[in-house]
C-alpha atoms as a PDB file:
ATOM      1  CA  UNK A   1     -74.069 108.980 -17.010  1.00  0.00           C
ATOM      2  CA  UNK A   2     -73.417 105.454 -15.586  1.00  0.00           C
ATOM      3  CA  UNK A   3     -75.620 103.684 -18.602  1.00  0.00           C
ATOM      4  CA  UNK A   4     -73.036 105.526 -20.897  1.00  0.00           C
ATOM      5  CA  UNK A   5     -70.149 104.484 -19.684  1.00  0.00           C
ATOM      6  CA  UNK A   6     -71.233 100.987 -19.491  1.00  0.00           C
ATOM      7  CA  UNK A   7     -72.416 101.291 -23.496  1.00  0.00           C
ATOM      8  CA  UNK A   8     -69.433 102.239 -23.916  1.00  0.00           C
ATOM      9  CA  UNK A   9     -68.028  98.919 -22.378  1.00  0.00           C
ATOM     10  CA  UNK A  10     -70.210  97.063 -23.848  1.00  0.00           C
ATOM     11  CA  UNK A  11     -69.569  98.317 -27.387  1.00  0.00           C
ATOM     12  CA  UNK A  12     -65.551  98.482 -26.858  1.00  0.00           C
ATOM     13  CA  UNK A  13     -65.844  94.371 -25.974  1.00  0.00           C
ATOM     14  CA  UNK A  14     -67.913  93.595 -28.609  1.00  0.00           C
ATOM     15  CA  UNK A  15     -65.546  95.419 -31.137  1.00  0.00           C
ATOM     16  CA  UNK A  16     -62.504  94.077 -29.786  1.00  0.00           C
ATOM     17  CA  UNK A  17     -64.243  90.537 -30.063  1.00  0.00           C
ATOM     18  CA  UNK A  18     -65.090  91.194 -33.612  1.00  0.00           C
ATOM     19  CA  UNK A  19     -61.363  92.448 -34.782  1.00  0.00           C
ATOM     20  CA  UNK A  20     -59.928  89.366 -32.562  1.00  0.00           C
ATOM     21  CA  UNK A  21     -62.015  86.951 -34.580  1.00  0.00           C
ATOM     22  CA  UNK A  22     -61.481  88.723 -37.736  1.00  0.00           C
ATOM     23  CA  UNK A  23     -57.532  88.799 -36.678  1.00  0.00           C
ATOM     24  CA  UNK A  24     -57.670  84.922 -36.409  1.00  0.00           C
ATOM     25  CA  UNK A  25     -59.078  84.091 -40.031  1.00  0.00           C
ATOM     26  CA  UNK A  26     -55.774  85.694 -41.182  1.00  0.00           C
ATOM     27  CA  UNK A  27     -53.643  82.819 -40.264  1.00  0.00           C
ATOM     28  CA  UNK A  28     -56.145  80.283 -41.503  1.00  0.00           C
ATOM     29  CA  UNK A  29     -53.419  77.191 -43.322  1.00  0.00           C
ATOM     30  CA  UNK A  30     -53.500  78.561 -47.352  1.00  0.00           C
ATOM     31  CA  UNK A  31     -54.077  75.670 -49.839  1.00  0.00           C
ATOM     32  CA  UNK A  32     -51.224  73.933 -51.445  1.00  0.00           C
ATOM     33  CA  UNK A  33     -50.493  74.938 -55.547  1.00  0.00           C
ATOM     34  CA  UNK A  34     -49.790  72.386 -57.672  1.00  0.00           C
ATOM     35  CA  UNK A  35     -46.449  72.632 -58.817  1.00  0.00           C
ATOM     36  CA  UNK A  36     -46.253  73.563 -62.582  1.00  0.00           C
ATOM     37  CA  UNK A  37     -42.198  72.216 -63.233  1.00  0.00           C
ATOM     38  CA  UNK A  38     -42.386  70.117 -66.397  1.00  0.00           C
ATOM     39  CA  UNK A  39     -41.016  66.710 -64.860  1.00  0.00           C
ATOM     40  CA  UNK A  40     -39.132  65.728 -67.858  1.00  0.00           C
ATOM     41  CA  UNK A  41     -37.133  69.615 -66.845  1.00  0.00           C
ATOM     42  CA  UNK A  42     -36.755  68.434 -63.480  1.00  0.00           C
ATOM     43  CA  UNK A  43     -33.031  67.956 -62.827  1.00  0.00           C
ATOM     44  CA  UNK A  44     -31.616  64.818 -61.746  1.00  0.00           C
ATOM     45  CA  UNK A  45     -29.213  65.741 -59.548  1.00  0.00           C
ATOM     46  CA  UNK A  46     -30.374  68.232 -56.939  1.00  0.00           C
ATOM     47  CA  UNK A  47     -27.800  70.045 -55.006  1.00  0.00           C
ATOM     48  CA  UNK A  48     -28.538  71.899 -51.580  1.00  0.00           C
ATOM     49  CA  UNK A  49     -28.345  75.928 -52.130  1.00  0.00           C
ATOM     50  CA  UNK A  50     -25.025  76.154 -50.047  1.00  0.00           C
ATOM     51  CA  UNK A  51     -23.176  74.027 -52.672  1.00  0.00           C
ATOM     52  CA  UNK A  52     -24.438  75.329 -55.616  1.00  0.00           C
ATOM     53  CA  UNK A  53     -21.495  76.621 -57.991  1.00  0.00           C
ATOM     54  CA  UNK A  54     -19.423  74.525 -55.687  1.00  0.00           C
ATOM     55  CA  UNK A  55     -19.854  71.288 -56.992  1.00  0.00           C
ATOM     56  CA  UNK A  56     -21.021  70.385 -60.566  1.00  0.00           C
ATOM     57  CA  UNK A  57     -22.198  67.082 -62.170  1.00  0.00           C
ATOM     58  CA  UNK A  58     -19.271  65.898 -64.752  1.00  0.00           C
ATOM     59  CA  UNK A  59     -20.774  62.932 -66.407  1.00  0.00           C
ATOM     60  CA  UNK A  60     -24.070  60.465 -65.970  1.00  0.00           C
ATOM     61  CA  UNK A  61     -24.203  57.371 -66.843  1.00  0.00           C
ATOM     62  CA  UNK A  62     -27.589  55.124 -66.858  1.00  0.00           C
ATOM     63  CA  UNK A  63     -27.850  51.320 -67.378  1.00  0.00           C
ATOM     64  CA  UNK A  64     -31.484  50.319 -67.334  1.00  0.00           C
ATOM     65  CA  UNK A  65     -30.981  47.302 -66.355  1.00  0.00           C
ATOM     66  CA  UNK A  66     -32.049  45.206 -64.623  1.00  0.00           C
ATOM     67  CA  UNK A  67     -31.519  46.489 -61.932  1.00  0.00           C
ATOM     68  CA  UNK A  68     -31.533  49.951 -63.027  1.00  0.00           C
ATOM     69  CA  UNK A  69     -28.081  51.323 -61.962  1.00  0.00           C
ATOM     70  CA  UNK A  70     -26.409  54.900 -62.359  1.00  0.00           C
ATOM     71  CA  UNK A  71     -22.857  56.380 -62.165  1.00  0.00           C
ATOM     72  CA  UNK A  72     -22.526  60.203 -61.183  1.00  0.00           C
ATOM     73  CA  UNK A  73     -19.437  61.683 -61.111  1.00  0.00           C
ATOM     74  CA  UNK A  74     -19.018  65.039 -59.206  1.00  0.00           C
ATOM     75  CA  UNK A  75     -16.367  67.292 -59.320  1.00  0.00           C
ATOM     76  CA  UNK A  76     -15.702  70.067 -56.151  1.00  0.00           C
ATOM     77  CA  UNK A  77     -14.477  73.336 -57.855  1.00  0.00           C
ATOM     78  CA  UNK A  78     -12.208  74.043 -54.977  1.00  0.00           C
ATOM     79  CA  UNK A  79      -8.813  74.639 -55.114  1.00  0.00           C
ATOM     80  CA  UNK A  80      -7.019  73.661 -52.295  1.00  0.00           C
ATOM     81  CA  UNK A  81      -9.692  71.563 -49.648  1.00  0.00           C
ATOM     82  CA  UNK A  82     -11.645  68.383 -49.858  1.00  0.00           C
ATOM     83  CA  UNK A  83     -15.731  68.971 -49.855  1.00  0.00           C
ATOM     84  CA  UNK A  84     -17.306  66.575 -47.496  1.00  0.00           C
ATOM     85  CA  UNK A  85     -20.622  66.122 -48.264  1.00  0.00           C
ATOM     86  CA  UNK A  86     -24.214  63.520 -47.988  1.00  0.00           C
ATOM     87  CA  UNK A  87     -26.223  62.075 -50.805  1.00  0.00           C
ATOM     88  CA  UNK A  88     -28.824  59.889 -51.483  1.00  0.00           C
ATOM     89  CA  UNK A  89     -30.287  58.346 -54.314  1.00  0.00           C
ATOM     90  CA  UNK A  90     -33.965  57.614 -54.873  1.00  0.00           C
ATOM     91  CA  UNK A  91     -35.269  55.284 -57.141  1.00  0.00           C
ATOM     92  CA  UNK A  92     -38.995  56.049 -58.955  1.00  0.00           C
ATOM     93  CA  UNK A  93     -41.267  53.128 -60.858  1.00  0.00           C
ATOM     94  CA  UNK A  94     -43.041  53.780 -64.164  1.00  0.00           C
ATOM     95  CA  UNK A  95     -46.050  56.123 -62.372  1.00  0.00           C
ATOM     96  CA  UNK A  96     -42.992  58.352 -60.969  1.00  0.00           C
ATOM     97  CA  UNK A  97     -43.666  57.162 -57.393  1.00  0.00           C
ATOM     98  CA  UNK A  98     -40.940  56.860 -54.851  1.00  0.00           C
ATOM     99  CA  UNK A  99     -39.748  53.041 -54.858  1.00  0.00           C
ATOM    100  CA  UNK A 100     -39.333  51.160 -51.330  1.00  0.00           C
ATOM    101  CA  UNK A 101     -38.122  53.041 -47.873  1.00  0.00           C
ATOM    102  CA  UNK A 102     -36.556  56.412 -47.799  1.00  0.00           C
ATOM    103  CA  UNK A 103     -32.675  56.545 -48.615  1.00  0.00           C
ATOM    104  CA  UNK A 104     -30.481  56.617 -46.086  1.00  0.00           C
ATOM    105  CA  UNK A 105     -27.684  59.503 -46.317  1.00  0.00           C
ATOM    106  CA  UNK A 106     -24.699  58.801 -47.643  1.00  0.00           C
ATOM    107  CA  UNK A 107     -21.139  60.133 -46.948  1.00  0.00           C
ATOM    108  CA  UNK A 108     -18.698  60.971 -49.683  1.00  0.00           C
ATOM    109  CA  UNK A 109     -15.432  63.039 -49.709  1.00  0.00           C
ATOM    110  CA  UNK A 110     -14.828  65.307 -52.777  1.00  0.00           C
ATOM    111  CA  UNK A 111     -10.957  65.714 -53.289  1.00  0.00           C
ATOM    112  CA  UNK A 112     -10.058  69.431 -54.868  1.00  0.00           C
ATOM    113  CA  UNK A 113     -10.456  69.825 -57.708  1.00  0.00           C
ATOM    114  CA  UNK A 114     -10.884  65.916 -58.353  1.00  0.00           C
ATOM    115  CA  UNK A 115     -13.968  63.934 -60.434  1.00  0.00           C
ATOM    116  CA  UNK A 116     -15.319  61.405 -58.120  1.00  0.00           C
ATOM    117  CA  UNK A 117     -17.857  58.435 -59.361  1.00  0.00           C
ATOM    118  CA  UNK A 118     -20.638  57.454 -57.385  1.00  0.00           C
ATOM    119  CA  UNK A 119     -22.426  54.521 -58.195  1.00  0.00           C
ATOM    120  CA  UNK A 120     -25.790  53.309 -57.046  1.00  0.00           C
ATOM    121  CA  UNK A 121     -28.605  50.573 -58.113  1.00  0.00           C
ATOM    122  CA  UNK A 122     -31.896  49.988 -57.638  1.00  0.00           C
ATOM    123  CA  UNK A 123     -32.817  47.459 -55.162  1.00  0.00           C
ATOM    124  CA  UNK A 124     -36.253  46.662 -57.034  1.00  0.00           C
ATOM    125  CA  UNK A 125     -36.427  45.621 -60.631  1.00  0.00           C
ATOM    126  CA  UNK A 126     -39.431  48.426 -61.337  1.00  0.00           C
ATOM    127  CA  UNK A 127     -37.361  51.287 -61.147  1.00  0.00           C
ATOM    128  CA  UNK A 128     -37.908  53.428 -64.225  1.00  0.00           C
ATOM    129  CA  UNK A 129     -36.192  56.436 -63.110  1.00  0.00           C
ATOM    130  CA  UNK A 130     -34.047  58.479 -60.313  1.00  0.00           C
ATOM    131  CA  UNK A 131     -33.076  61.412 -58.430  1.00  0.00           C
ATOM    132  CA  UNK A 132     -29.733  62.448 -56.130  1.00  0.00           C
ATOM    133  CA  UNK A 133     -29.868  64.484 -53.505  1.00  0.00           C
ATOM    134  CA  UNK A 134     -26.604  66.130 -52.210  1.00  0.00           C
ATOM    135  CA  UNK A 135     -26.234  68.238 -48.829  1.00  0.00           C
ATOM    136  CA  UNK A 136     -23.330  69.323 -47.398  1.00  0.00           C
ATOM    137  CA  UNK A 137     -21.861  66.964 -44.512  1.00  0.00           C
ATOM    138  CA  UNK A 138     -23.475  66.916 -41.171  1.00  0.00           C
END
C-alpha cells in the first residue's frame, strides 16, 4: 500500500511539472505584424484619442524648401475654455526615416473656439516629409 501511494506522488509531480511547463509556453513574446497602413493614407497630423473630435486641423500649409517648413493651424471646438495641449513635429528624409534627435514637446494654448497657426521647420535640408503629434498638456 505504501508503493501506491508513493506512485501516486510520483505521478501527481510529474504531471504538475508537465502542465507548469506547458503553462509557461503560453506567455512566450508573439512576433511583431507588419503593419499594412498604406503610408501615403497615413495622416499627418496625429491627435491623442482623448482629443479626438476636440480639436480639428483647419488648414496645412507646406513649403519644401529649403528648409522644409510647415504651418498647421488647429482649431479647439470648445465653447467657452482654452485647450492646453503638447505637440511635436518630426521631420522624415526621402527613405521615410526619422531625421536627427527625437522632438522635444511643445506647449501651445488653444483659445475657444479660435484657429491657431503653428509653424515649424526642418533643421536639416533632407527632410522630405513630416508628422505632428498632439497630446493633451501634461
Amino acid at each position: 500500500m505504501k508503493d501506491l501511494g508513493s506512485r501516486f506522488a510520483i505521478i501527481g509531480l510529474t504531471f504538475g511539472a508537465v502542465l507548469l511547463s506547458a503553462m509557461g509556453c503560453e506567455y512566450a513574446p508573439a512576433r511583431a505584424e507588419r503593419d499594412t497602413l498604406n503610408r501615403d493614407l497615413y495622416p499627418q497630423v496625429s491627435l491623442h484619442e482623448n482629443l479626438r473630435g476636440a480639436i480639428v486641423v483647419a488648414d496645412v500649409i507646406e513649403e519644401s524648401g529649403p528648409p522644409f517648413r510647415v504651418t498647421v493651424a488647429l482649431r479647439s471646438k470648445t465653447s467657452t475654455t482654452d485647450r492646453l495641449v503638447q505637440y511635436r513635429f518630426i521631420y522624415l528624409d526621402a527613405s521615410g526615416s526619422p531625421i536627427g534627435d527625437e522632438a522635444g514637446w511643445l506647449s501651445a494654448r488653444l483659445p475657444a473656439r479660435t484657429e491657431k497657426f503653428i509653424k515649424s521647420n526642418a533643421l536639416d535640408y533632407g527632410a522630405k516629409d513630416w508628422r505632428m503629434e498632439i497630446r493633451p498638456a501634461r
